[in-house]
PDB file of N, CA and C in Angstrom:
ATOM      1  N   UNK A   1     -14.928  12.369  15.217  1.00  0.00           N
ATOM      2  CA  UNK A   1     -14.397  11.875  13.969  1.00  0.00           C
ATOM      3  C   UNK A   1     -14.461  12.972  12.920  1.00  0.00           C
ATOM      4  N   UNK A   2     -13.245  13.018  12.211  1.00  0.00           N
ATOM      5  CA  UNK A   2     -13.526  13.904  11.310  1.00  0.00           C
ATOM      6  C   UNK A   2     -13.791  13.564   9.903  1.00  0.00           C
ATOM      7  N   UNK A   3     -14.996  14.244   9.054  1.00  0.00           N
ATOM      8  CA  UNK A   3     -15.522  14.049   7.993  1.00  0.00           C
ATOM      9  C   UNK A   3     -14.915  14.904   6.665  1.00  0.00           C
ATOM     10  N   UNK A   4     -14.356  14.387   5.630  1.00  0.00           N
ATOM     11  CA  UNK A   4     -14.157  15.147   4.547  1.00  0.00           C
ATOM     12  C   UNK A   4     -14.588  14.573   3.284  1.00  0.00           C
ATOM     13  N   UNK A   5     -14.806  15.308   2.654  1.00  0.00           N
ATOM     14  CA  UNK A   5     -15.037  15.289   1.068  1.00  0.00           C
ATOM     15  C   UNK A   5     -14.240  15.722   0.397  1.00  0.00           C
ATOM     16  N   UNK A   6     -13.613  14.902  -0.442  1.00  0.00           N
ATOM     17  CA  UNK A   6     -12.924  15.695  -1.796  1.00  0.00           C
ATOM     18  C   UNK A   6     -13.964  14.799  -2.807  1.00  0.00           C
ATOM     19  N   UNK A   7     -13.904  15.438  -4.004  1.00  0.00           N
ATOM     20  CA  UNK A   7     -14.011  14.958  -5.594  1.00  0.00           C
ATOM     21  C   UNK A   7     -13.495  15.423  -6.381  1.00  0.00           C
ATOM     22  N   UNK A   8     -13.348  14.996  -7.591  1.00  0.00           N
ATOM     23  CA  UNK A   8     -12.827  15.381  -8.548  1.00  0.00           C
ATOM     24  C   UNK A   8     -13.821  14.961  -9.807  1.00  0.00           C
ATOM     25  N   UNK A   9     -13.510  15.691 -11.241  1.00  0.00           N
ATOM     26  CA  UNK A   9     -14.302  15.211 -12.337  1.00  0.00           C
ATOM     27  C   UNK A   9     -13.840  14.533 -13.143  1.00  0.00           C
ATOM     28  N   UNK A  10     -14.293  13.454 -13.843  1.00  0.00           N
ATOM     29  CA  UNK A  10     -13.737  12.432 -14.649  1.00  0.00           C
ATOM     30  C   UNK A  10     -15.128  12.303 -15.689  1.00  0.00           C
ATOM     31  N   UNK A  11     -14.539  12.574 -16.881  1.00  0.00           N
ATOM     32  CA  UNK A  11     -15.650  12.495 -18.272  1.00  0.00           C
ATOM     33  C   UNK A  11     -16.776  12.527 -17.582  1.00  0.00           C
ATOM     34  N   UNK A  12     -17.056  13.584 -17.327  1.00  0.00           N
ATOM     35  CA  UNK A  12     -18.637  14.524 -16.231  1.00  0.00           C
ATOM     36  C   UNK A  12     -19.603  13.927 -15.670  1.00  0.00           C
ATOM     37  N   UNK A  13     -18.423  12.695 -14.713  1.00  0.00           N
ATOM     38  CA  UNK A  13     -18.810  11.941 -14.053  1.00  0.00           C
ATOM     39  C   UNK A  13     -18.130  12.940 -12.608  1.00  0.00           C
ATOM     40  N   UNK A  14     -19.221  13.394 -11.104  1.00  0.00           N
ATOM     41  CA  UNK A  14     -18.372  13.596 -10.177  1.00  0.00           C
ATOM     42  C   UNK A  14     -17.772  12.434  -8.898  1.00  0.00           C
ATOM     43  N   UNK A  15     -16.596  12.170  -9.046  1.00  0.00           N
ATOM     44  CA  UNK A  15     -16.302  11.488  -8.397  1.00  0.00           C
ATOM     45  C   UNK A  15     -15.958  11.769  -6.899  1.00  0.00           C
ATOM     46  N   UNK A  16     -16.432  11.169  -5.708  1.00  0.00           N
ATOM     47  CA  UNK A  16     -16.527  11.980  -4.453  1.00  0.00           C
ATOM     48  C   UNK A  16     -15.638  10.648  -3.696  1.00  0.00           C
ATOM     49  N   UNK A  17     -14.579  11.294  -3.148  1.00  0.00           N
ATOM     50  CA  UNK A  17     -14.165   9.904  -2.218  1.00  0.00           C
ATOM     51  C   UNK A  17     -14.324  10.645  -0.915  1.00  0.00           C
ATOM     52  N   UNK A  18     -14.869  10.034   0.470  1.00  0.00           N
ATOM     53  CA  UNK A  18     -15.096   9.943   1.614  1.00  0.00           C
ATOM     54  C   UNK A  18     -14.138   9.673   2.502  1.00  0.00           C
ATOM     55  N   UNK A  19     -13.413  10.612   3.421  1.00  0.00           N
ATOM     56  CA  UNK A  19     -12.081  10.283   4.460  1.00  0.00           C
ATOM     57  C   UNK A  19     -13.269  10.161   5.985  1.00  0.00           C
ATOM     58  N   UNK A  20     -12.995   9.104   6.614  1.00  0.00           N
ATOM     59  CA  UNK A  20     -13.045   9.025   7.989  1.00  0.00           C
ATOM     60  C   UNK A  20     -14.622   8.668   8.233  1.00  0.00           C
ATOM     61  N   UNK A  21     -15.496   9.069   8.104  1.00  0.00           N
ATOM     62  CA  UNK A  21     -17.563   8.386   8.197  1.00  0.00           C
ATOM     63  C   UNK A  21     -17.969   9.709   7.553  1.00  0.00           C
ATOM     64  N   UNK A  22     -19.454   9.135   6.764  1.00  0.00           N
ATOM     65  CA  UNK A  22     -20.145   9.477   6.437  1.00  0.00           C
ATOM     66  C   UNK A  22     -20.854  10.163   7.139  1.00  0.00           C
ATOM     67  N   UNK A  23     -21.057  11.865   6.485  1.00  0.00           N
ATOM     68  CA  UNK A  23     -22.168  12.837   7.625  1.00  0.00           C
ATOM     69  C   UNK A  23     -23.313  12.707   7.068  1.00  0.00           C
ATOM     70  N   UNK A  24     -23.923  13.919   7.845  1.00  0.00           N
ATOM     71  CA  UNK A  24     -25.050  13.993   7.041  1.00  0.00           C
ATOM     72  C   UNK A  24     -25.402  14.963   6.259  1.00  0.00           C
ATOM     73  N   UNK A  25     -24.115  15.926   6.155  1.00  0.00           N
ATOM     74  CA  UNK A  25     -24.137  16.929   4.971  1.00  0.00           C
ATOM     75  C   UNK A  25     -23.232  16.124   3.238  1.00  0.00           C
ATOM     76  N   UNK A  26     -23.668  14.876   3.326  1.00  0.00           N
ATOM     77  CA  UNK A  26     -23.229  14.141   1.962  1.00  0.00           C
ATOM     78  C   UNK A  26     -24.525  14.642   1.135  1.00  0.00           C
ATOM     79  N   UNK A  27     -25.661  14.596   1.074  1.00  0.00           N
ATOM     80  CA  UNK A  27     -26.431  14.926   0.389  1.00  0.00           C
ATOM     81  C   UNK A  27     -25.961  16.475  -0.186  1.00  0.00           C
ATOM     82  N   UNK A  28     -25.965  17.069   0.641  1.00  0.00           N
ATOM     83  CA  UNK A  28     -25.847  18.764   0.329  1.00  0.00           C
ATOM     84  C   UNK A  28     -24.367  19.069  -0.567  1.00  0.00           C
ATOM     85  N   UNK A  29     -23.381  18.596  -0.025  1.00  0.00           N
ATOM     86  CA  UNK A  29     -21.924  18.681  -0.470  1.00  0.00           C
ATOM     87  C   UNK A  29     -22.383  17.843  -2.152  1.00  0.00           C
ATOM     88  N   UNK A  30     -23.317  16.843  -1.950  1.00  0.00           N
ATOM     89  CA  UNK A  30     -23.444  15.957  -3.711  1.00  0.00           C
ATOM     90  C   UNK A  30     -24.370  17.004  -4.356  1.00  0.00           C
ATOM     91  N   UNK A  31     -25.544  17.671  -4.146  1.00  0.00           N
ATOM     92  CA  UNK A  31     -26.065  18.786  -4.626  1.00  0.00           C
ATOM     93  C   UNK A  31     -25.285  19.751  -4.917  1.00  0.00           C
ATOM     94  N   UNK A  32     -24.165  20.534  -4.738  1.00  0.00           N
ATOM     95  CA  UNK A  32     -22.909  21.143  -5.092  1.00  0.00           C
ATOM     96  C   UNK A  32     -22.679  20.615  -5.809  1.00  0.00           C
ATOM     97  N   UNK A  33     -22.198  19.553  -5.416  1.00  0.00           N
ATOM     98  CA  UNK A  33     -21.355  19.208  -7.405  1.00  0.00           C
ATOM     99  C   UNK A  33     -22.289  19.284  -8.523  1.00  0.00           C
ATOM    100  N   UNK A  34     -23.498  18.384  -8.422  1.00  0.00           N
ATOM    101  CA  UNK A  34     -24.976  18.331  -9.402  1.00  0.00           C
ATOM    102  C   UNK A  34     -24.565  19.430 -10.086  1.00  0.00           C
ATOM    103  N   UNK A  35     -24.419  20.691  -9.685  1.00  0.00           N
ATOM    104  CA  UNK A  35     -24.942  22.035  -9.767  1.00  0.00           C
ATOM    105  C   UNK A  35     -24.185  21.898 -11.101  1.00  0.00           C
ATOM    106  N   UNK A  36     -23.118  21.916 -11.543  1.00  0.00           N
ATOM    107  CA  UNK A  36     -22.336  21.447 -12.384  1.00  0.00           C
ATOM    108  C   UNK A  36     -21.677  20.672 -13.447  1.00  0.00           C
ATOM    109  N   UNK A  37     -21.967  19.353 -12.736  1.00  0.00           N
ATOM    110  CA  UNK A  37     -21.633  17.779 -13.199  1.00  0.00           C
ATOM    111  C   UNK A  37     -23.441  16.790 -13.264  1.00  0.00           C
ATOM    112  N   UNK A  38     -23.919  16.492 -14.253  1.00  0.00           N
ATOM    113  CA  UNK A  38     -25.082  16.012 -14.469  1.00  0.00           C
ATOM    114  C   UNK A  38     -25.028  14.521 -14.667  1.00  0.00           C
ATOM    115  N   UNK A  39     -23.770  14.280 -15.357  1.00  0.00           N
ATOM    116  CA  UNK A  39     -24.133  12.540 -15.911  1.00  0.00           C
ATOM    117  C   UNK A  39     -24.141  11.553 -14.632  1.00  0.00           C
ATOM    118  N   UNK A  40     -23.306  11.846 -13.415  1.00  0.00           N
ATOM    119  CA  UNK A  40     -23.583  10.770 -12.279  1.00  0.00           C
ATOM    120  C   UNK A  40     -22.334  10.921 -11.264  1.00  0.00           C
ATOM    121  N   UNK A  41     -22.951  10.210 -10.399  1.00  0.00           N
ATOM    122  CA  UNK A  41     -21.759  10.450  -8.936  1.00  0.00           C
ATOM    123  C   UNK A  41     -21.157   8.803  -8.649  1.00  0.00           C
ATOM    124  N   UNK A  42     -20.136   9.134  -8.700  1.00  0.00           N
ATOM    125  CA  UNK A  42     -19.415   7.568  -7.991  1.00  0.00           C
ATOM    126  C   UNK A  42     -18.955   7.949  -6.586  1.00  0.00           C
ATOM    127  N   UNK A  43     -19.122   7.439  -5.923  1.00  0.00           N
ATOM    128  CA  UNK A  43     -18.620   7.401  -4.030  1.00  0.00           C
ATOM    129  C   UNK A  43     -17.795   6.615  -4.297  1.00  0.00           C
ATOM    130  N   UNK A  44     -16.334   6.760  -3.684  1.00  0.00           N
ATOM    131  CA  UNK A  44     -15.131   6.086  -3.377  1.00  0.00           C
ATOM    132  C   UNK A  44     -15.185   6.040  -1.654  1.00  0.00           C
ATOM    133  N   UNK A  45     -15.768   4.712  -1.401  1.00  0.00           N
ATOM    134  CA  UNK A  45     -15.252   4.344   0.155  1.00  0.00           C
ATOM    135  C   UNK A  45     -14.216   3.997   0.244  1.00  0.00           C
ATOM    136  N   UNK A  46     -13.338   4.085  -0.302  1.00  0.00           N
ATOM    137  CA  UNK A  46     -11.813   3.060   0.106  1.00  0.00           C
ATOM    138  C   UNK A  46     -11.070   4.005   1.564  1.00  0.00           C
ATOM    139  N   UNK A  47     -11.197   4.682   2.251  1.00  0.00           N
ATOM    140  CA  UNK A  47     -11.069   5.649   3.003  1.00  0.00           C
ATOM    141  C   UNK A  47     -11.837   5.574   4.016  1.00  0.00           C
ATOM    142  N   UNK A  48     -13.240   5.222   3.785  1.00  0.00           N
ATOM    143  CA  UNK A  48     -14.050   5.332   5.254  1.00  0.00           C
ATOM    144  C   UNK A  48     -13.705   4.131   6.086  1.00  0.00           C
ATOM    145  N   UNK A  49     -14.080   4.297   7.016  1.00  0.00           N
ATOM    146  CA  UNK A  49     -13.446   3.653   8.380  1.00  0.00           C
ATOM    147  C   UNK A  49     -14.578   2.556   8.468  1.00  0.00           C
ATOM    148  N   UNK A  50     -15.613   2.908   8.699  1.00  0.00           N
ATOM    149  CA  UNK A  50     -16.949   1.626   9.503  1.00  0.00           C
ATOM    150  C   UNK A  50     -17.975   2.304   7.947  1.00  0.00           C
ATOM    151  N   UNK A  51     -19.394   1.414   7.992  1.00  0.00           N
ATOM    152  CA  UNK A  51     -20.352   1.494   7.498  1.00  0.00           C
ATOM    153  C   UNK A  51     -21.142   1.459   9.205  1.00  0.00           C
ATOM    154  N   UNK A  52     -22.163   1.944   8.973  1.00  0.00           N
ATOM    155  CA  UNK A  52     -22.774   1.758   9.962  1.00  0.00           C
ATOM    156  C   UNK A  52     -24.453   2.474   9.907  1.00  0.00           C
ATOM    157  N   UNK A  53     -25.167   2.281  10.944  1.00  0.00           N
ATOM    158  CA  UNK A  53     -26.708   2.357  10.328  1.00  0.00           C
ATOM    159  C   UNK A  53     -27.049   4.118   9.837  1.00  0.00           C
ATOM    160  N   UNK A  54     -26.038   4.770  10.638  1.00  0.00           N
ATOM    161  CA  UNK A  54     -26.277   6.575   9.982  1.00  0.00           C
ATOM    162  C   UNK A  54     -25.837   6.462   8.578  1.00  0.00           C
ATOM    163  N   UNK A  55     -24.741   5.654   8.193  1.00  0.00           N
ATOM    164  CA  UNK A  55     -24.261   5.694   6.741  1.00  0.00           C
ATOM    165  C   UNK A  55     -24.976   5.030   5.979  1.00  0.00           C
ATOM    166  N   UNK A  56     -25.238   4.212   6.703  1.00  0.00           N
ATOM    167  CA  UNK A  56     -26.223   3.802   5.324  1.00  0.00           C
ATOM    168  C   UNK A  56     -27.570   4.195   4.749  1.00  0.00           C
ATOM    169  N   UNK A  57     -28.357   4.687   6.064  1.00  0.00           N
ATOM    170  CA  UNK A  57     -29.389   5.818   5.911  1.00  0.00           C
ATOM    171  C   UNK A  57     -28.937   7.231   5.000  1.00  0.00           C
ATOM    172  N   UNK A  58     -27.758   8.235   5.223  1.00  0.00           N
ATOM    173  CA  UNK A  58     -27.270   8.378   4.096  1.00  0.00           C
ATOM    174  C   UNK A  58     -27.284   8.286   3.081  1.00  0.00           C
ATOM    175  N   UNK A  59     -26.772   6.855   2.539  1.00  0.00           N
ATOM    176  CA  UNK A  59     -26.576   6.534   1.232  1.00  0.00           C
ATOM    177  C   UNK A  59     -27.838   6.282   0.479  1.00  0.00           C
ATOM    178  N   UNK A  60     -28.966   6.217   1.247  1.00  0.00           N
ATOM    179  CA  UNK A  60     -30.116   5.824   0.956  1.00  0.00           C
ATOM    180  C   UNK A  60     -31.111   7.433   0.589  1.00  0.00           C
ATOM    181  N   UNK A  61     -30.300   7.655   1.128  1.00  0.00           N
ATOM    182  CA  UNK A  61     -31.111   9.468   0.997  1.00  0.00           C
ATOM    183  C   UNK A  61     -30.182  10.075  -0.278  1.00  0.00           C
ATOM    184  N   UNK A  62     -28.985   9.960  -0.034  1.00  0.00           N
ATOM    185  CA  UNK A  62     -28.482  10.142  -1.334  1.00  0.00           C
ATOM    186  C   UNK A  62     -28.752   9.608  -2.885  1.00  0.00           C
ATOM    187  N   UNK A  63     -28.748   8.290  -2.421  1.00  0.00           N
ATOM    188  CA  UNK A  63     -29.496   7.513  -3.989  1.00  0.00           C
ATOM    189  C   UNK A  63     -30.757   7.940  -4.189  1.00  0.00           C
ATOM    190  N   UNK A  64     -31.842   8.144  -3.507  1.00  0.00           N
ATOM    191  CA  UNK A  64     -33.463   8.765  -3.606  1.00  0.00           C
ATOM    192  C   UNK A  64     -33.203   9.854  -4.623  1.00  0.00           C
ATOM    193  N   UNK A  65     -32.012  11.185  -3.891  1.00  0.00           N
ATOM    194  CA  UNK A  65     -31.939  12.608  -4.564  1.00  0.00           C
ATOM    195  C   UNK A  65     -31.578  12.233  -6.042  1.00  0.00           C
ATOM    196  N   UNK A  66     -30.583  11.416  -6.001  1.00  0.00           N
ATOM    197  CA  UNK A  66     -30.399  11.031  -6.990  1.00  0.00           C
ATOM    198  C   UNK A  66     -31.348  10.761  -8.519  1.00  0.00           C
ATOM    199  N   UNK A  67     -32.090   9.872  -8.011  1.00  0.00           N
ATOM    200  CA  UNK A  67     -32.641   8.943  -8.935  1.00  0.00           C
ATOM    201  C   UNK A  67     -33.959  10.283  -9.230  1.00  0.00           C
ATOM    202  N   UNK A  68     -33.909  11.053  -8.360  1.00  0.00           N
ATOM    203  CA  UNK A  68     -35.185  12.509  -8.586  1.00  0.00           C
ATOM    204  C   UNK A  68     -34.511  13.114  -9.816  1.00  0.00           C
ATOM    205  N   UNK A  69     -33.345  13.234 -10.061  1.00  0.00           N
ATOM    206  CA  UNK A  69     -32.839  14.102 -11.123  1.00  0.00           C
ATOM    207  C   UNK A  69     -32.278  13.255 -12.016  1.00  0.00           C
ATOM    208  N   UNK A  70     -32.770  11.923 -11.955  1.00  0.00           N
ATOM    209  CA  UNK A  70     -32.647  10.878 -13.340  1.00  0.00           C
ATOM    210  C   UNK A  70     -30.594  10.804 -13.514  1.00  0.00           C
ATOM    211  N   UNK A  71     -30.148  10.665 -12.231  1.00  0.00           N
ATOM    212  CA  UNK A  71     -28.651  10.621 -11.827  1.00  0.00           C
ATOM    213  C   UNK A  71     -28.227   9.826 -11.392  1.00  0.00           C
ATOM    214  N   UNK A  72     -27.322   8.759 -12.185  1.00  0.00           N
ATOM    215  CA  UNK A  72     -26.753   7.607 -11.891  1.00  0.00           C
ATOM    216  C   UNK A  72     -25.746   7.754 -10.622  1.00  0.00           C
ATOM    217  N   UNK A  73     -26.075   6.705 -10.056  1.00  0.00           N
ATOM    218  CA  UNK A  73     -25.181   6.233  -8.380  1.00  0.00           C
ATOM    219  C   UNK A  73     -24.171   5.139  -8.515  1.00  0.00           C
ATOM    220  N   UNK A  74     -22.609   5.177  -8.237  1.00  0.00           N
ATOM    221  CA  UNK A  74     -22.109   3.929  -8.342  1.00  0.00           C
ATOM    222  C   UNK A  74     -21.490   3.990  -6.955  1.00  0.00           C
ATOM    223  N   UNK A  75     -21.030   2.938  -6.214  1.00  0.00           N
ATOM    224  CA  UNK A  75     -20.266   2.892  -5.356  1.00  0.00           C
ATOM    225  C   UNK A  75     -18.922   2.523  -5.309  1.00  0.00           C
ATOM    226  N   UNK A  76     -18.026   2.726  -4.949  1.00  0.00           N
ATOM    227  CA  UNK A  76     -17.061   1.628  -5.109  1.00  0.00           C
ATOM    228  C   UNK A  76     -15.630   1.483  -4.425  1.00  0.00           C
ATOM    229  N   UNK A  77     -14.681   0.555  -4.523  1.00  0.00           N
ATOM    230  CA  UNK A  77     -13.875   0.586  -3.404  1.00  0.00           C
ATOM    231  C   UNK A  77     -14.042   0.317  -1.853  1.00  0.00           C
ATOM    232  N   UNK A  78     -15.057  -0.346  -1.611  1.00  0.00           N
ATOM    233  CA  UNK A  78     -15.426  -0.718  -0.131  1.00  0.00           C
ATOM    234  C   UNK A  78     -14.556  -1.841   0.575  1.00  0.00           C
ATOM    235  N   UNK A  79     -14.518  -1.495   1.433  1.00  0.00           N
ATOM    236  CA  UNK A  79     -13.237  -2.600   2.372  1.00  0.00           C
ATOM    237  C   UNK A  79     -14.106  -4.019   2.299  1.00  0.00           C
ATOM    238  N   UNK A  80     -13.510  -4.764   2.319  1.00  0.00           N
ATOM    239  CA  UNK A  80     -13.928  -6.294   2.686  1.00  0.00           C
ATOM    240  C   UNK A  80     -15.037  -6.243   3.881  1.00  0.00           C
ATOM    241  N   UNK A  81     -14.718  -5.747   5.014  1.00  0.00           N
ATOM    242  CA  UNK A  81     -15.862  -6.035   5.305  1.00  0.00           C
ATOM    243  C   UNK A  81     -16.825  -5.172   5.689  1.00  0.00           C
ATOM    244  N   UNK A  82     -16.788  -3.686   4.838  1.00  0.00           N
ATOM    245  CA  UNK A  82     -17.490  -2.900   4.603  1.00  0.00           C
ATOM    246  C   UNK A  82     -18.704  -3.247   3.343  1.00  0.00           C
ATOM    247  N   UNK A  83     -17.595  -3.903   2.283  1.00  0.00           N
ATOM    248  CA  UNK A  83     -18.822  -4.925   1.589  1.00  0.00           C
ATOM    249  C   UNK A  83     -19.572  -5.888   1.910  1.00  0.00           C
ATOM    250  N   UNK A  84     -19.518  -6.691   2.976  1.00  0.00           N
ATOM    251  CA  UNK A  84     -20.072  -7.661   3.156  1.00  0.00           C
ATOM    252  C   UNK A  84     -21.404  -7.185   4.053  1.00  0.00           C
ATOM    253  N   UNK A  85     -20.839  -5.967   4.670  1.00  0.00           N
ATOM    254  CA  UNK A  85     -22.196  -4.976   5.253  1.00  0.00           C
ATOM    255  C   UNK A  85     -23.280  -4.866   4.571  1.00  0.00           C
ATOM    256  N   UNK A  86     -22.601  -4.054   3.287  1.00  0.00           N
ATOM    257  CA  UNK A  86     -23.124  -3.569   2.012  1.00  0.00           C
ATOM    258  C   UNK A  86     -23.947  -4.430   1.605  1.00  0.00           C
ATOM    259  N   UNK A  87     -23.551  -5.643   0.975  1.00  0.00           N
ATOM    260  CA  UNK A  87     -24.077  -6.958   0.254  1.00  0.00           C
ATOM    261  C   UNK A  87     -25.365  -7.638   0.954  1.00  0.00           C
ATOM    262  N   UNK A  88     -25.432  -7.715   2.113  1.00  0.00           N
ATOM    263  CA  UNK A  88     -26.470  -7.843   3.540  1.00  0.00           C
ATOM    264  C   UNK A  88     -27.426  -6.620   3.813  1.00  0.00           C
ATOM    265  N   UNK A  89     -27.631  -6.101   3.275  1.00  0.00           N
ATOM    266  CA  UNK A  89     -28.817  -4.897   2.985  1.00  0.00           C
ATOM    267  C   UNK A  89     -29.164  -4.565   2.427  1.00  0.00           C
ATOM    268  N   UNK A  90     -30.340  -4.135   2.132  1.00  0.00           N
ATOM    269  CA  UNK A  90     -31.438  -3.376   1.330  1.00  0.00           C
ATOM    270  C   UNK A  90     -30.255  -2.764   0.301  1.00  0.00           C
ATOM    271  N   UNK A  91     -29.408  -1.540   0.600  1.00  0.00           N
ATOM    272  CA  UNK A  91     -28.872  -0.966  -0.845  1.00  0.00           C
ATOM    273  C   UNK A  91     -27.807  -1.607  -1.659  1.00  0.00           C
ATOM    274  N   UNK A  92     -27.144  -2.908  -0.805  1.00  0.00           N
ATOM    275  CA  UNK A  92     -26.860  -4.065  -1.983  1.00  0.00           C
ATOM    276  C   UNK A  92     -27.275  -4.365  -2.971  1.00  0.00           C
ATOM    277  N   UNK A  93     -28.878  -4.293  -3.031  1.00  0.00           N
ATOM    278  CA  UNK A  93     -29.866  -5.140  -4.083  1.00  0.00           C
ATOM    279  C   UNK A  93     -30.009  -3.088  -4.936  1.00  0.00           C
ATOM    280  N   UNK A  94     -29.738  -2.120  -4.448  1.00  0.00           N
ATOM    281  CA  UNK A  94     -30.654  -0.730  -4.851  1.00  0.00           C
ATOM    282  C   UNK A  94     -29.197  -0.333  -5.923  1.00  0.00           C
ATOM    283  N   UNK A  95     -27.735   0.028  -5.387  1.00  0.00           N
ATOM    284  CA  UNK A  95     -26.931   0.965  -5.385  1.00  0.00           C
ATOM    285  C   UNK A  95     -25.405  -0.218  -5.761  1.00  0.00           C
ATOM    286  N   UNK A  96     -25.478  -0.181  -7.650  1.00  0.00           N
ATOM    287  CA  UNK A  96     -24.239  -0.680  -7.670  1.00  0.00           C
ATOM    288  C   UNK A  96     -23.101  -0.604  -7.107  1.00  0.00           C
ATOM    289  N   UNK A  97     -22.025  -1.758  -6.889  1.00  0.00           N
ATOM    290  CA  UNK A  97     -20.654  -1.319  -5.991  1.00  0.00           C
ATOM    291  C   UNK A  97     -19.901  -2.571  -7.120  1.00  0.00           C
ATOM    292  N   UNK A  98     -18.850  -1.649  -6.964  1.00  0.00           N
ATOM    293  CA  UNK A  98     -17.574  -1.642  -7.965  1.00  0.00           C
ATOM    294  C   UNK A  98     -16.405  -2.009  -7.400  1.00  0.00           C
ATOM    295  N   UNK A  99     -14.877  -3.304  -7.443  1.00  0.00           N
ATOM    296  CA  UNK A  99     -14.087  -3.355  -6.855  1.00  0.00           C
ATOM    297  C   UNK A  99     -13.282  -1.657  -7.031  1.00  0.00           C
ATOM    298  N   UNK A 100     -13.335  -1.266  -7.934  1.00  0.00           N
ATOM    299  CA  UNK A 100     -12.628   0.183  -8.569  1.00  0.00           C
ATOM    300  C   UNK A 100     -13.223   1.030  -9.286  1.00  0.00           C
ATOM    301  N   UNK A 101     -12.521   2.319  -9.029  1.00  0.00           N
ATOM    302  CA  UNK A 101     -13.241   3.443  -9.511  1.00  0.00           C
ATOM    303  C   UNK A 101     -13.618   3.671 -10.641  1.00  0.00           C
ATOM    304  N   UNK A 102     -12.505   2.908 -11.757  1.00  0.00           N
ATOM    305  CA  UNK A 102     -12.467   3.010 -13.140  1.00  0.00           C
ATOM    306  C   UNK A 102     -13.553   1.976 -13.632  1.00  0.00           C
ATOM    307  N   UNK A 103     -13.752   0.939 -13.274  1.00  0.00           N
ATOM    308  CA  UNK A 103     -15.549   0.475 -13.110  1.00  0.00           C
ATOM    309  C   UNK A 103     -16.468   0.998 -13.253  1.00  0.00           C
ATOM    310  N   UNK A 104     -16.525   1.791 -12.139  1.00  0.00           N
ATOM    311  CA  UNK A 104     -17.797   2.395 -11.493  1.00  0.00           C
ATOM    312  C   UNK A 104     -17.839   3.843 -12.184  1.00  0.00           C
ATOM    313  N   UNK A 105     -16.562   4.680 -12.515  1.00  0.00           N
ATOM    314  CA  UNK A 105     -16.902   5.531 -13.572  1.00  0.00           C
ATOM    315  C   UNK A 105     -17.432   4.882 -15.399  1.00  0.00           C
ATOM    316  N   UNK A 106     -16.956   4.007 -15.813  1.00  0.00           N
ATOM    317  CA  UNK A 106     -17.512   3.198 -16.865  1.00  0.00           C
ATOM    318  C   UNK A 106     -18.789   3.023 -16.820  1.00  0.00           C
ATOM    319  N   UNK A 107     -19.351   2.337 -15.686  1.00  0.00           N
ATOM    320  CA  UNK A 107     -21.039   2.027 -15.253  1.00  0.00           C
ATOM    321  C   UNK A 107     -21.866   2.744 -15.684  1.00  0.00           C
ATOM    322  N   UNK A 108     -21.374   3.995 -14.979  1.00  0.00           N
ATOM    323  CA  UNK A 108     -22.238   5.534 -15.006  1.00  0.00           C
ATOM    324  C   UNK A 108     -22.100   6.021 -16.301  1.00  0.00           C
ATOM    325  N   UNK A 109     -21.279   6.094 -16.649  1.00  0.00           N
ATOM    326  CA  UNK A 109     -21.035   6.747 -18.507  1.00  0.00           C
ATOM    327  C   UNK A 109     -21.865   5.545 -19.191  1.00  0.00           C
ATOM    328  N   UNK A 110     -21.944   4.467 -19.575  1.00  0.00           N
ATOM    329  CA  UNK A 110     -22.676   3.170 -20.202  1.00  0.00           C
ATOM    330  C   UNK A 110     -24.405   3.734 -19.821  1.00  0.00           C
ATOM    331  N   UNK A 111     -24.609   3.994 -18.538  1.00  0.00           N
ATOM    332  CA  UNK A 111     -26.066   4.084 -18.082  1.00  0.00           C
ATOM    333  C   UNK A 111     -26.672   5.191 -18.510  1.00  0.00           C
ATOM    334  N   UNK A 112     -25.283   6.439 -18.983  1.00  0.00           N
ATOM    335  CA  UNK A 112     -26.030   7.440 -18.991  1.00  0.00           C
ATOM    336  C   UNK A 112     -26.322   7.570 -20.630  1.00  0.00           C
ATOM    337  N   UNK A 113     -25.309   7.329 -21.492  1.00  0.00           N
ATOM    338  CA  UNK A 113     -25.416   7.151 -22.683  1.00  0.00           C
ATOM    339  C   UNK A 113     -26.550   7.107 -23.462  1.00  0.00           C
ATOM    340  N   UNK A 114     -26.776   7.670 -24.674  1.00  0.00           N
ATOM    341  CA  UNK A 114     -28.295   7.289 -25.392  1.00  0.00           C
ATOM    342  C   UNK A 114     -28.313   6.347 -25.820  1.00  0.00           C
TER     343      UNK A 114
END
């Protein structure tokens, strides 16, 4: 399967959408952007294929790095029944999820705000 990352920046929010499953160089590729972009990361799943127990371990390692550098996490765009995955686990209750991006970039700007 092949794994890609694009993002882009939106009011210095980095926005990362995910083509095809989650690796395990998501942490490292989101430390790249950090390097740069400070106020928070939104993940766009609308693209990934399955959730599954490597991805979500993932996302769980990703939100940790996160929350170390006081860096808001949104999720958003998850397939129907990629959410219902979502909603049924531990980072349901940890790692907001958003029907849309323009949400989930709002979230992060509101959270980060003084």
């Amino acid at each position: 399967m092949t794994i890609i990352y694009n993002h882009h920046i939106e009011n210095d929010i980095c926005v990362i959408t995910v083509m095809g499953e989650i690796g395990e160089d998501l942490c490292r590729y989101i430390e790249e952007c950090l390097t740069h972009y400070l106020k928070g990361v939104v993940i766009n799943l609308k693209k990934l294929e399955k959730l599954n127990s490597s991805a979500f371990g993932m996302l769980m390692q990703v939100d940790k790095k996160l929350r170390s550098y006081q860096v808001k996490l949104a999720i958003c765009e998850l397939s129907a029944g990629n959410a219902r995955l979502f909603q049924n686990t531990l980072l349901g209750e940890i790692i907001d999820v958003y029907a849309i991006e323009g949400e989930a970039i709002k979230s992060v700007l509101n959270a980060t705000d003084p």
